[in-house]
Protein backbone atom coordinates (compact mmCIF):
# COMPACT_ATOMS: atom_id res chain seq x y z
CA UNK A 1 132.69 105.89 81.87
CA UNK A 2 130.75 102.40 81.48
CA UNK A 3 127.30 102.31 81.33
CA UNK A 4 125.61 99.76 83.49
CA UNK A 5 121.64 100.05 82.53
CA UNK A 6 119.20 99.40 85.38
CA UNK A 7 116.29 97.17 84.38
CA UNK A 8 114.16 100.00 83.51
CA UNK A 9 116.63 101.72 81.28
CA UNK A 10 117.19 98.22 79.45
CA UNK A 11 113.59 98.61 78.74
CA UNK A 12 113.08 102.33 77.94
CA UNK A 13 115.61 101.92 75.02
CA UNK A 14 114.79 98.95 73.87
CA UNK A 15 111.26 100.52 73.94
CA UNK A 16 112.52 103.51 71.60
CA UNK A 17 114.01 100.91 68.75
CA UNK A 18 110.97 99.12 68.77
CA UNK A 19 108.67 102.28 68.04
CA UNK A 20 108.71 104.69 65.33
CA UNK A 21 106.54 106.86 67.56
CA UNK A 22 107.42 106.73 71.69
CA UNK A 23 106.87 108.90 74.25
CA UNK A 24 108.94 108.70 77.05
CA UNK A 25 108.09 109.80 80.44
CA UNK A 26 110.18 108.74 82.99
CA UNK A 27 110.55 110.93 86.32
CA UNK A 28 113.93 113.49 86.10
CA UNK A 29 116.57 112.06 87.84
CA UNK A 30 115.82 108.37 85.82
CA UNK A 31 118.35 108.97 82.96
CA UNK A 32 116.42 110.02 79.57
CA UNK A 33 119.28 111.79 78.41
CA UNK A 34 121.59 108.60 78.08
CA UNK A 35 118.34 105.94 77.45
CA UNK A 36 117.85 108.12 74.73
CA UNK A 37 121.54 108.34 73.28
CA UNK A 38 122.06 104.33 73.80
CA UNK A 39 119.05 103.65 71.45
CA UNK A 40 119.95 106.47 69.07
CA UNK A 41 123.47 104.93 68.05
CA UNK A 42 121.93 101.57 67.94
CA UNK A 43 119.33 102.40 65.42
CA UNK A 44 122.23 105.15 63.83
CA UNK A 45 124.84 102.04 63.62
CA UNK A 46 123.42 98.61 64.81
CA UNK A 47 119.62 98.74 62.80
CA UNK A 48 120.84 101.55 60.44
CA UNK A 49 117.05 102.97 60.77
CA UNK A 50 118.01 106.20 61.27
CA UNK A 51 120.77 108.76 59.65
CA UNK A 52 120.60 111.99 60.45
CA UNK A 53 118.61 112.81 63.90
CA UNK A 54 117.71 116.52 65.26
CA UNK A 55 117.45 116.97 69.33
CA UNK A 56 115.14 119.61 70.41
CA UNK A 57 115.78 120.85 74.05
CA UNK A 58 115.26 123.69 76.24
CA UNK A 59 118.84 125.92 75.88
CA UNK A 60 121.32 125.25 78.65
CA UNK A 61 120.31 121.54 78.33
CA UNK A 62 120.79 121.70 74.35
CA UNK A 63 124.51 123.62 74.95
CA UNK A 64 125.58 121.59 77.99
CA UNK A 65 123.29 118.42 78.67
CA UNK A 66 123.50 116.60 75.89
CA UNK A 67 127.14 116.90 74.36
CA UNK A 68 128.23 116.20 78.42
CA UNK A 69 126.11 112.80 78.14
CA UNK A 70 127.67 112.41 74.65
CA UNK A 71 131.08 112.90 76.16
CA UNK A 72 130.84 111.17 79.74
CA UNK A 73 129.93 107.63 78.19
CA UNK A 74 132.19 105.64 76.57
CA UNK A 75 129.61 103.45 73.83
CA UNK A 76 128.37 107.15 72.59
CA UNK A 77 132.09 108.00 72.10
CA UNK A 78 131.47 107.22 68.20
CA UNK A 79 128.60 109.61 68.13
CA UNK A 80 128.97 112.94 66.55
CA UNK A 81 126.93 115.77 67.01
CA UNK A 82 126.72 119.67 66.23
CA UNK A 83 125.22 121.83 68.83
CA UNK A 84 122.69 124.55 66.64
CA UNK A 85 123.04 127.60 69.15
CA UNK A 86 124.33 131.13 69.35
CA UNK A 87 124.64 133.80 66.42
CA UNK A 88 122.84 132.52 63.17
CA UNK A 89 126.08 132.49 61.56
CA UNK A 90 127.38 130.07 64.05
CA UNK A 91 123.93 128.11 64.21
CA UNK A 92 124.66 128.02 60.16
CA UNK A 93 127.94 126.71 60.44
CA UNK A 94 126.74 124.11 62.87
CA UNK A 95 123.97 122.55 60.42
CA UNK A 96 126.32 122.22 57.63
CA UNK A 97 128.92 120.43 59.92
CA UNK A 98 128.58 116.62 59.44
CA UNK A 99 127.14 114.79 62.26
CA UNK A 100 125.18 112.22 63.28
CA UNK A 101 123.01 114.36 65.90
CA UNK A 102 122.00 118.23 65.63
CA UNK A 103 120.97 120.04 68.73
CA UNK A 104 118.94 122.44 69.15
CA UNK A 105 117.02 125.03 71.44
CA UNK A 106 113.48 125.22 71.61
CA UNK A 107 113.14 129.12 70.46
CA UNK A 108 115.00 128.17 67.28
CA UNK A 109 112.78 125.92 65.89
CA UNK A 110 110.93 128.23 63.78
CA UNK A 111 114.26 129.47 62.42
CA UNK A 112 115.64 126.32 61.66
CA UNK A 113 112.24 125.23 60.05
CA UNK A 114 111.35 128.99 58.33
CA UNK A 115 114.18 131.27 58.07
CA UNK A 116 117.46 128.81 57.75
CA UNK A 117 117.15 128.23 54.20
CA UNK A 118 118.82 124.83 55.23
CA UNK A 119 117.12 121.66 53.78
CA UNK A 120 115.09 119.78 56.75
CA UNK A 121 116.53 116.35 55.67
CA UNK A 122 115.96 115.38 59.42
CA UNK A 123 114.60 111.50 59.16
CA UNK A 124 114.64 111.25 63.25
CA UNK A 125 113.34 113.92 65.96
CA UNK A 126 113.92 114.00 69.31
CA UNK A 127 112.10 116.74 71.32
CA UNK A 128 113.55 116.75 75.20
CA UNK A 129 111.10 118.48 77.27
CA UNK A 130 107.89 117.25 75.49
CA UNK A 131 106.04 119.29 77.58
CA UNK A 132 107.32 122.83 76.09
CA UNK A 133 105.34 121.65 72.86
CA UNK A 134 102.02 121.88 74.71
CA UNK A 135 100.66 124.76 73.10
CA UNK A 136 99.17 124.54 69.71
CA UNK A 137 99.11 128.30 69.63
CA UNK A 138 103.06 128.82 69.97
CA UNK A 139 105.18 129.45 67.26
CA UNK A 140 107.51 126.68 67.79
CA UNK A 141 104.70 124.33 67.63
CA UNK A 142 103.36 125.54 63.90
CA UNK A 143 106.92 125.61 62.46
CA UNK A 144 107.26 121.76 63.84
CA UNK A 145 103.94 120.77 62.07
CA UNK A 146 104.97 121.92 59.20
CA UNK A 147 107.84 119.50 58.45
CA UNK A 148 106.30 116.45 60.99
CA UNK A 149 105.40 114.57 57.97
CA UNK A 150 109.10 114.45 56.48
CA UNK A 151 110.25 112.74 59.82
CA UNK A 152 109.60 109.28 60.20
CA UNK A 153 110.76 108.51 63.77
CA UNK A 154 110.26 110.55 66.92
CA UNK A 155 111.08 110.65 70.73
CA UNK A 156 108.86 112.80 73.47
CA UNK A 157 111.11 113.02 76.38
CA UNK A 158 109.30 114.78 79.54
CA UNK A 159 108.95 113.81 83.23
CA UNK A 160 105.11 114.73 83.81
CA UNK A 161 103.26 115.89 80.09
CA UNK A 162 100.38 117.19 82.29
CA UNK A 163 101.69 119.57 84.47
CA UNK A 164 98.25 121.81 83.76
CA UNK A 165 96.16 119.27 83.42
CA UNK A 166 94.89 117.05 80.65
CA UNK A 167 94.44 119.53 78.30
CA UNK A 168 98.21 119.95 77.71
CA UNK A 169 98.23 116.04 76.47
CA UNK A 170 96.54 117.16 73.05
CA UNK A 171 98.83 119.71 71.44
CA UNK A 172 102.27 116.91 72.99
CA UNK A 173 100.61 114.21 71.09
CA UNK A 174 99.95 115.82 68.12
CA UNK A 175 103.12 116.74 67.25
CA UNK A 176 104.20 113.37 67.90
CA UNK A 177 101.62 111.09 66.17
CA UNK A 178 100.14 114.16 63.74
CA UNK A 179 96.62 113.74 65.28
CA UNK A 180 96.04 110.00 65.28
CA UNK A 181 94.99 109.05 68.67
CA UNK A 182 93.50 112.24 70.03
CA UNK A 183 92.54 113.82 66.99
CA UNK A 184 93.75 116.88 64.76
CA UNK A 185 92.43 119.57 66.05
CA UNK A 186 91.69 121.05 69.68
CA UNK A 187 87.77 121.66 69.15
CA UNK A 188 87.63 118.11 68.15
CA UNK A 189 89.89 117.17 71.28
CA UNK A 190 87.74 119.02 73.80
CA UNK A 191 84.05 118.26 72.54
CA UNK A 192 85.48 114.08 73.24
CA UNK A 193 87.51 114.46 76.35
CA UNK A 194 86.31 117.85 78.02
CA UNK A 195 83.10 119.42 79.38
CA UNK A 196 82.38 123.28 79.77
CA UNK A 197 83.42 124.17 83.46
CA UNK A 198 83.53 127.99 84.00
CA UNK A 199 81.48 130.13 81.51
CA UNK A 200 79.02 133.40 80.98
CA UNK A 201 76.35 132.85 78.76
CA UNK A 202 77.87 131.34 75.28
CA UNK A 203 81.69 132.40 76.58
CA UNK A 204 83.27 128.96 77.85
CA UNK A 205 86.50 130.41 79.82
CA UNK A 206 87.58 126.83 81.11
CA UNK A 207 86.91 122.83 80.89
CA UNK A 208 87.14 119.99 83.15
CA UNK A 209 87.46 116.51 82.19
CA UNK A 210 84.51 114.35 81.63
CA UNK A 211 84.29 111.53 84.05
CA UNK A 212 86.30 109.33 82.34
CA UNK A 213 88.27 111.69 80.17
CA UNK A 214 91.43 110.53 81.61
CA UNK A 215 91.28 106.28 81.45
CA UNK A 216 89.94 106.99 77.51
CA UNK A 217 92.96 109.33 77.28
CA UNK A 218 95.59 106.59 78.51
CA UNK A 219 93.86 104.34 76.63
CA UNK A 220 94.54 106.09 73.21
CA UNK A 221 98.25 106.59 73.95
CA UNK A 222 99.42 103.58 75.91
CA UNK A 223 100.69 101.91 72.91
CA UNK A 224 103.61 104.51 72.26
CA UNK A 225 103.92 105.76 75.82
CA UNK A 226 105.88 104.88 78.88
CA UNK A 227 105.63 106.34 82.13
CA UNK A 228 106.74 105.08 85.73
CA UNK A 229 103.01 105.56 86.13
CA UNK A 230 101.74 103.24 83.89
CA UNK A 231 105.13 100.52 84.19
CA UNK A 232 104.56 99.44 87.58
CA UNK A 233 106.33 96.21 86.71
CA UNK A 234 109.47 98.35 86.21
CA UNK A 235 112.28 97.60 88.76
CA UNK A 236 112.82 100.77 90.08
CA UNK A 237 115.78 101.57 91.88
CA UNK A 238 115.15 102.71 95.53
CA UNK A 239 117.59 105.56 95.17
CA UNK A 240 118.88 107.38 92.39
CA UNK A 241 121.52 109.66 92.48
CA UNK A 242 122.34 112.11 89.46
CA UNK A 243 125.57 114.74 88.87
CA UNK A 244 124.80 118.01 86.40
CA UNK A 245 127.45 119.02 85.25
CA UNK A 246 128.04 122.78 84.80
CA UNK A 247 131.37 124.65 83.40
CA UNK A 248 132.74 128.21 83.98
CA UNK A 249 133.58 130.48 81.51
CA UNK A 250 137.51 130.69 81.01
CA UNK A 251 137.62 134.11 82.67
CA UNK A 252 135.62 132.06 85.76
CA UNK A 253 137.82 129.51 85.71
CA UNK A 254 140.70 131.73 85.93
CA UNK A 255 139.71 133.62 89.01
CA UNK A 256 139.02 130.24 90.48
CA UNK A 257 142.43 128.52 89.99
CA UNK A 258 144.60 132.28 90.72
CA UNK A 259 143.04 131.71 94.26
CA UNK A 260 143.86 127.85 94.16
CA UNK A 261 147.15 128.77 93.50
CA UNK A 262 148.30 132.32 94.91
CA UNK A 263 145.55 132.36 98.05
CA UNK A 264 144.80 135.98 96.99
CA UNK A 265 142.15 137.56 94.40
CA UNK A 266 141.78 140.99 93.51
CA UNK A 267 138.60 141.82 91.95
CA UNK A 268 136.99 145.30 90.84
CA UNK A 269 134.59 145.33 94.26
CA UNK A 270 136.83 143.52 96.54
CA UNK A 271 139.27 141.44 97.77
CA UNK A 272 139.42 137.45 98.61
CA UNK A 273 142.42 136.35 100.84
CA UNK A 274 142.79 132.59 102.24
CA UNK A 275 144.73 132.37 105.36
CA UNK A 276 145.00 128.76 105.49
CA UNK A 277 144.29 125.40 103.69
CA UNK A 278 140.44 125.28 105.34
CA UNK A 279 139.70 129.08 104.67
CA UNK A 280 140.73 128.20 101.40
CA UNK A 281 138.40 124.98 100.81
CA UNK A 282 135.69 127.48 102.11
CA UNK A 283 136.40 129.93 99.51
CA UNK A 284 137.02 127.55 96.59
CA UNK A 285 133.62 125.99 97.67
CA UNK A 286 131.60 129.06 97.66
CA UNK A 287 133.41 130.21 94.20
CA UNK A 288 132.39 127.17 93.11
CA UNK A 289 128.84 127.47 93.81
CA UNK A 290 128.62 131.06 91.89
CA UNK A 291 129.27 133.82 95.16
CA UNK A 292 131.97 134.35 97.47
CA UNK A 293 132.89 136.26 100.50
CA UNK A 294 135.23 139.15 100.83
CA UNK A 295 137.17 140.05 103.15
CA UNK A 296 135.10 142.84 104.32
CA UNK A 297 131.76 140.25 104.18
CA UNK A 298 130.81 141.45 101.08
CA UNK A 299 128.90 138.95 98.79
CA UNK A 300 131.26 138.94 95.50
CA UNK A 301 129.60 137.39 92.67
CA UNK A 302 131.19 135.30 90.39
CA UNK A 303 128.64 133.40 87.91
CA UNK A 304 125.41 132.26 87.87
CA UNK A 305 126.22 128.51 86.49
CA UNK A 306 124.29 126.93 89.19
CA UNK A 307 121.42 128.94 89.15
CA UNK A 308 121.07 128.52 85.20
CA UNK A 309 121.05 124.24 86.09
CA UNK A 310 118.43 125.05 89.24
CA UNK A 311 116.50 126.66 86.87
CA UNK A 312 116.39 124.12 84.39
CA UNK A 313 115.81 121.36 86.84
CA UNK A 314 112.45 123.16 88.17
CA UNK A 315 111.67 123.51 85.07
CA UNK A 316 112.01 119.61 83.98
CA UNK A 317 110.22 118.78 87.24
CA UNK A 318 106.68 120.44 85.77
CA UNK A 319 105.06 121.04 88.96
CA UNK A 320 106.53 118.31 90.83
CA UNK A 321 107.94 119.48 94.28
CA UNK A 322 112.03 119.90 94.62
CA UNK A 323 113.78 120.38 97.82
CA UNK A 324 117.19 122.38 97.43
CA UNK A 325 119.71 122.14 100.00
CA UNK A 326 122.23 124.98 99.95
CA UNK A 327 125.33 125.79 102.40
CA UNK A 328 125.93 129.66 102.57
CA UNK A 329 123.88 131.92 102.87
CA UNK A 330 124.62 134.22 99.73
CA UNK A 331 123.97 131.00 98.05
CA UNK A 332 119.93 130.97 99.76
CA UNK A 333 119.98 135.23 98.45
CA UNK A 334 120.88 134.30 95.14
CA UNK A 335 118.68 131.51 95.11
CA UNK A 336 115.48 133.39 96.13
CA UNK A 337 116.25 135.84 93.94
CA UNK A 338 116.40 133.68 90.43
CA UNK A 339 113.19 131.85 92.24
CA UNK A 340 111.40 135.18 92.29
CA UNK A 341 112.77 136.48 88.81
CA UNK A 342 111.09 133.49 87.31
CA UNK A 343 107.90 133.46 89.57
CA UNK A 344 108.35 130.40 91.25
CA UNK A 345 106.68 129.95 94.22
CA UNK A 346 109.24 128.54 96.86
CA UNK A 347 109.23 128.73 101.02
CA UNK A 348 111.91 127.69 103.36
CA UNK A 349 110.93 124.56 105.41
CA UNK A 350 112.13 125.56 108.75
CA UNK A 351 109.23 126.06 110.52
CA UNK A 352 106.33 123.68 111.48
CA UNK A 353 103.75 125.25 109.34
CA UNK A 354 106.43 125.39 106.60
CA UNK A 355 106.87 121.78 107.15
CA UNK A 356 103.44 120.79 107.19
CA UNK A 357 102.62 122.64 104.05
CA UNK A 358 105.55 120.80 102.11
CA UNK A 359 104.10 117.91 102.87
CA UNK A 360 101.11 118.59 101.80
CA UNK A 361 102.68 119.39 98.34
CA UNK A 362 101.37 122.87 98.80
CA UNK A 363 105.46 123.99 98.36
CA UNK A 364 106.36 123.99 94.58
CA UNK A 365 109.89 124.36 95.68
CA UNK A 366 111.60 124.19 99.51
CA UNK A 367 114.89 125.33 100.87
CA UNK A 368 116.71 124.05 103.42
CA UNK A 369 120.09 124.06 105.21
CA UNK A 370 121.64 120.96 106.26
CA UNK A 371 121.98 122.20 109.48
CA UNK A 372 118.27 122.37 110.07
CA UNK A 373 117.68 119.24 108.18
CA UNK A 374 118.58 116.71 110.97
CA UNK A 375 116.94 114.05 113.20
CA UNK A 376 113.27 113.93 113.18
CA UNK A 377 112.76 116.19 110.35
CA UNK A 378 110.26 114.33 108.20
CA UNK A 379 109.14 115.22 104.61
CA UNK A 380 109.15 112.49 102.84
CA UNK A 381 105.61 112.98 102.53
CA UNK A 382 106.16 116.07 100.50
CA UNK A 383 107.93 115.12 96.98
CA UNK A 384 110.71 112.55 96.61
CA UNK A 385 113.42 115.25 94.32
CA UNK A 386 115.98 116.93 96.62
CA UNK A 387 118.94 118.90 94.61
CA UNK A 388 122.13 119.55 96.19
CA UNK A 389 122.85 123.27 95.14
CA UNK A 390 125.99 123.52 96.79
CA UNK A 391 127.79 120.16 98.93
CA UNK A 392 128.97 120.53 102.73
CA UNK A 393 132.11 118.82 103.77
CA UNK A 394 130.04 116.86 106.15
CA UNK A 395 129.17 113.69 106.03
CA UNK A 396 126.85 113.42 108.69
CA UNK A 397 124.84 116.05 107.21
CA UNK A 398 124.95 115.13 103.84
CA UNK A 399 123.50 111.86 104.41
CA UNK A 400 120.84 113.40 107.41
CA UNK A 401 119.94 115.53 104.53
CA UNK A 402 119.11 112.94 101.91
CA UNK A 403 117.45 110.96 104.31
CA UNK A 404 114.58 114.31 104.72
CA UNK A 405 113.14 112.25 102.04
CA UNK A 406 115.10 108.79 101.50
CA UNK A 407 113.58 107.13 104.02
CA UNK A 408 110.34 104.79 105.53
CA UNK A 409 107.29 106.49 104.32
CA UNK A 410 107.98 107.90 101.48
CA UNK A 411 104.93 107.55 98.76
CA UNK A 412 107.30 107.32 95.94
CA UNK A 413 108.88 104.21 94.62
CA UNK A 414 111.79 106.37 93.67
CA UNK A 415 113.75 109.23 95.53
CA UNK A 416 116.01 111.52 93.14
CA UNK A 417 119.28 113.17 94.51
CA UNK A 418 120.84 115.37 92.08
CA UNK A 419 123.84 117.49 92.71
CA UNK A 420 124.99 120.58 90.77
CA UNK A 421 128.80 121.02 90.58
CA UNK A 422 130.94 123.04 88.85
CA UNK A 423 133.64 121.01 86.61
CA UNK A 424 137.10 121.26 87.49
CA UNK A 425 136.72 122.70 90.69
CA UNK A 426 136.47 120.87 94.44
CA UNK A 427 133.32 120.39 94.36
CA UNK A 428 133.64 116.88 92.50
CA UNK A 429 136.61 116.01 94.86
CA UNK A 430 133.98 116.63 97.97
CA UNK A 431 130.98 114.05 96.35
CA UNK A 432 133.46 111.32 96.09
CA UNK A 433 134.87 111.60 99.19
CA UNK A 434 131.03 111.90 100.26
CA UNK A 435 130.04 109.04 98.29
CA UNK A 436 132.43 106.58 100.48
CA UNK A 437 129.93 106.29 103.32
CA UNK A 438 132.82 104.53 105.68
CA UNK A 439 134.58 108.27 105.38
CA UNK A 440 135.22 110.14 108.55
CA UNK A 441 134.71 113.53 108.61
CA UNK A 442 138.41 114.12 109.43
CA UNK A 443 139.24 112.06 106.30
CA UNK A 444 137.07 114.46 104.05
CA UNK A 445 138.82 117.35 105.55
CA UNK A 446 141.71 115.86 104.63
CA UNK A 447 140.77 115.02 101.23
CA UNK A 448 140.15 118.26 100.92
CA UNK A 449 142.98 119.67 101.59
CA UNK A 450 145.20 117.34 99.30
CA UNK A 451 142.79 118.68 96.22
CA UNK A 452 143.15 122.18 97.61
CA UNK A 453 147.50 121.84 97.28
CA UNK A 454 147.44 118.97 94.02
C-alpha cells in the first residue's frame, strides 16, 4: 500500500528528523505508528543518523502493531526488524538477529537492560506509549535511565502524557531529555511546579498545580514537543478512519475456514451448522469477532483477538472517552466482562441519563448497538473516538452510527473511527463494501455472499 501523508503527518516526521529529542503527541487514530516508521528509514537510509533503533511498546502493539505497519506500507518494505518477545531464549535469538529495528514490550525493559547480557549498542529509542514511563518509581523506568545516556536520539509517542494530571509530565520527560527542562529529580519538580494540596500536619498526601504551573510547564517543553493541542495551525483532517489489524492463531483460523468451507463445526461444547449462505455470513461474522452461536444458543467461544486490540486501544486513549459499537450480543458479554477484569469504568448509552452523562465526559468508555444509535441520537458532545468492535452488514447503520459523533457540534477538530477486524476472514470484505457509500444494502448482501463461496 502507498502512503499518501496528510499535512500534519508531513510535518510530524519531518519534525522527528529535525530533533534529536521529540515528543510526539498526536491523538490515537492520527497515525504515529507509520509517522514514526517514515522518519525512521529516512534518518536509517536517507540522513544515515541513525543505525540500529530499539521500539519500546506496550505487548500486543510490540508483537502485532508495528511489524503490521512495517508490512502494510510499501516505502518501509526495506526495513527490517526483530520483534524481542516471548521465552528469553527466543527474545535472545531475536537481539542477535540483524535488523534495522528491535521491538520490544514494556515489562522487558529491565531484562533487556539488566539481565540480557546483550550489549545496549542502541544509538536510537523509540518508546510508543510515552505515558507508561510516567512513574519514576517503576522498574522499567530505572533500567531505562541507566543506559539513556548511550542513546543519542529518542521518540515519545503518546496521545495525552497527562492522563493524571501534570505530575505524570516529569518522570515522561525525564527519560526523554535526562532532566533538562523540568529538572532531575521529582522533589525538585514539585517544589517549582506544585503546591501542597491535601495533608496532616508535616504528611503532604497530594499537590495541585500552582497557578501557572501548567503555561511554565509548556513553556519548558514546547521546543521538542508536538501535540494537536499546541499545533493549531495543523490541517487536520475532519475524519479519520483507522483498521487494527488482528490475526488468529492457526488452530482459530482453522475452525474458521472448516465452517467456510463444509457449513458444519464440531467443537468440544457444541455444534455450529449454517443452513444457508446468510446464516453462514452470520456465523463467519460472529467467529470473526471472537464468539459464536450454537445451535442450541449457546455462546461458543473462540478467541479473544478483539478484546486484546479493545484493550489496547483504551489503553492508548489515557482517559479520553471511546464509544464501542458492537453487533451481537455475546460480543456486549464478553465485552463487559474484559471492561470489568481490567476495572474500566464503562456504561451503555441507551438511556437518557446514560446519554447525558456521556456527554458530559463522565463515561470513560460507552457501548452501543447500531440499532439504538439512529436519528436524533446526539453525543458528539461526549468524546470524538468511536471503535467498531464488530461491523454490521448495514449500511445505513454503519454510517447512522459514525455520525453519533461525526457530525455538527462536535468540540473536536478531529473524529477517530477505528475498526477491529480479524485478517483473513469477512470482516475486511464487509468494510470495503461499507466504505463505497453509493452501496445498497442488497449489494453488500451480495458481496457477502460471493466472499462467503470464493
Amino acid at each position: 500500500m502507498n502512503f499518501m501523508p496528510h499535512d500534519y503527518q508531513k510535518y510530524a516526521i519531518e519534525y522527528i528528523k529535525g530533533h534529536s529529542i521529540s515528543a510526539i503527541l498526536l491523538d490515537m487514530g492520527l497515525g504515529k505508528t507509520s509517522i514514526t516508521l517514515t522518519a525512521l528509514a529516512d534518518l536509517l537510509f536517507d540522513s544515515f543518523v541513525s543505525h540500529k533503533i530499539l521500539v519500546i511498546a506496550p505487548l500486543r502493539v510490540a508483537r502485532s502493531t508495528w511489524p503490521e505497519e512495517l508490512r502494510k506500507w510499501e516505502h518501509l518494505r526495506h526495513l527490517t526488524y526483530s520483534v524481542v518477545v516471548g521465552t528469553e531464549r527466543e527474545r535472545l535469538d531475536a537481539l542477535k538477529a540483524p535488523a534495522d529495528i528491535y521491538i520490544i514490550n514494556r515489562e522487558n525493559v529491565p531484562w533487556l537492560v539488566e539481565k540480557s547480557n546483550v550489549p545496549f549498542d542502541f544509538d536510537m529509542l523509540v518508546i510508543d506509549e510515552l505515558s507508561s514511563f510516567k512513574n519514576w518509581r517503576a522498574e522499567r523506568f530505572k533500567a531505562l535511565m541507566k543506559v539513556r545516556p548511550r542513546i543519542k536520539r529518542i521518540v515519545g509517542l503518546t496521545g495525552t502524557p497527562s492522563s493524571n494530571g501534570l505530575m505524570d509530565l516529569f518522570a515522561e520527560f525525564r527519560v526523554l531529555d535526562m532532566g533538562e527542562r523540568l529538572g532531575r529529580f521529582i522533589g525538585q519538580y514539585r517544589n517549582t511546579y506544585f503546591l501542597p494540596d491535601k495533608r496532616n500536619g508535616q504528611i503532604i498526601y497530594s499537590y495541585k498545580p500552582q497557578p501557572d504551573a501548567e503555561r511554565r510547564i509548556y513553556d519548558k517543553i514546547s521546543d521538542i514537543t508536538i501535540s494537536m493541542k499546541a499545533t493549531d495551525y495543523l490541517k487536520m483532517p475532519e475524519r479519520v478512519t483507522n483498521e487494527v489489524f488482528v490475526t488468529l492463531s492457526d488452530t482459530e483460523q482453522k475452525k474458521y475456514d472448516k465452517l467456510k468451507k463444509e457449513l458444519i463445526l464440531e467443537l468440544s461444547d457444541g455444534e455450529i451448522t449454517a443452513a444457508n449462505a446468510a446464516s453462514l455470513t452470520s456465523k463467519l461474522t460472529q467467529m470473526a469477532n471472537g464468539a459464536v452461536y450454537s445451535d442450541d444458543g449457546e455462546t461458543m467461544k473462540i478467541h479473544e483477538r478483539k478484546l486484546d486490540a479493545l484493550e489496547d486501544i483504551i489503553e492508548s486513549a489515557n482517559g479520553q472517552p471511546v464509544l464501542v459499537a458492537y453487533w451481537y450480543k455475546h460480543d456486549r458479554e464478553r465485552i463487559v466482562e474484559r471492561l470489568s477484569k481490567c476495572k474500566i469504568p464503562f456504561a451503555d448509552i441507551s438511556s437518557p441519563t446514560s446519554i447525558e452523562k456521556w456527554n458530559k465526559k463522565e463515561i470513560p468508555v460507552g457501548l452501543i448497538h447500531p440499532a439504538s444509535a439512529g436519528h436524533g441520537l446526539n453525543l458528539q458532545a461526549g468524546g470524538n473516538h468511536l471503535v467498531w468492535f464488530g461491523l454490521t452488514w448495514s449500511l445505513e447503520l454503519y454510517q447512522q452510527t459514525n455520525t453519533r459523533l461525526y457530525r455538527q457540534g462536535q468540540t473536536e477538530s478531529t473524529v477517530v473511527i477505528q475498526h477491529i477486524l480479524a485478517k483473513d476472514t469477512i470482516d475486511e470484505r464487509i468494510l470495503k463494501i461499507l466504505e463505497k457509500k453509493d452501496r445498497s444494502q442488497a449489494d453488500l448482501i451480495a458481496a457477502v455472499k460471493a466472499e462467503v463461496g470464493r
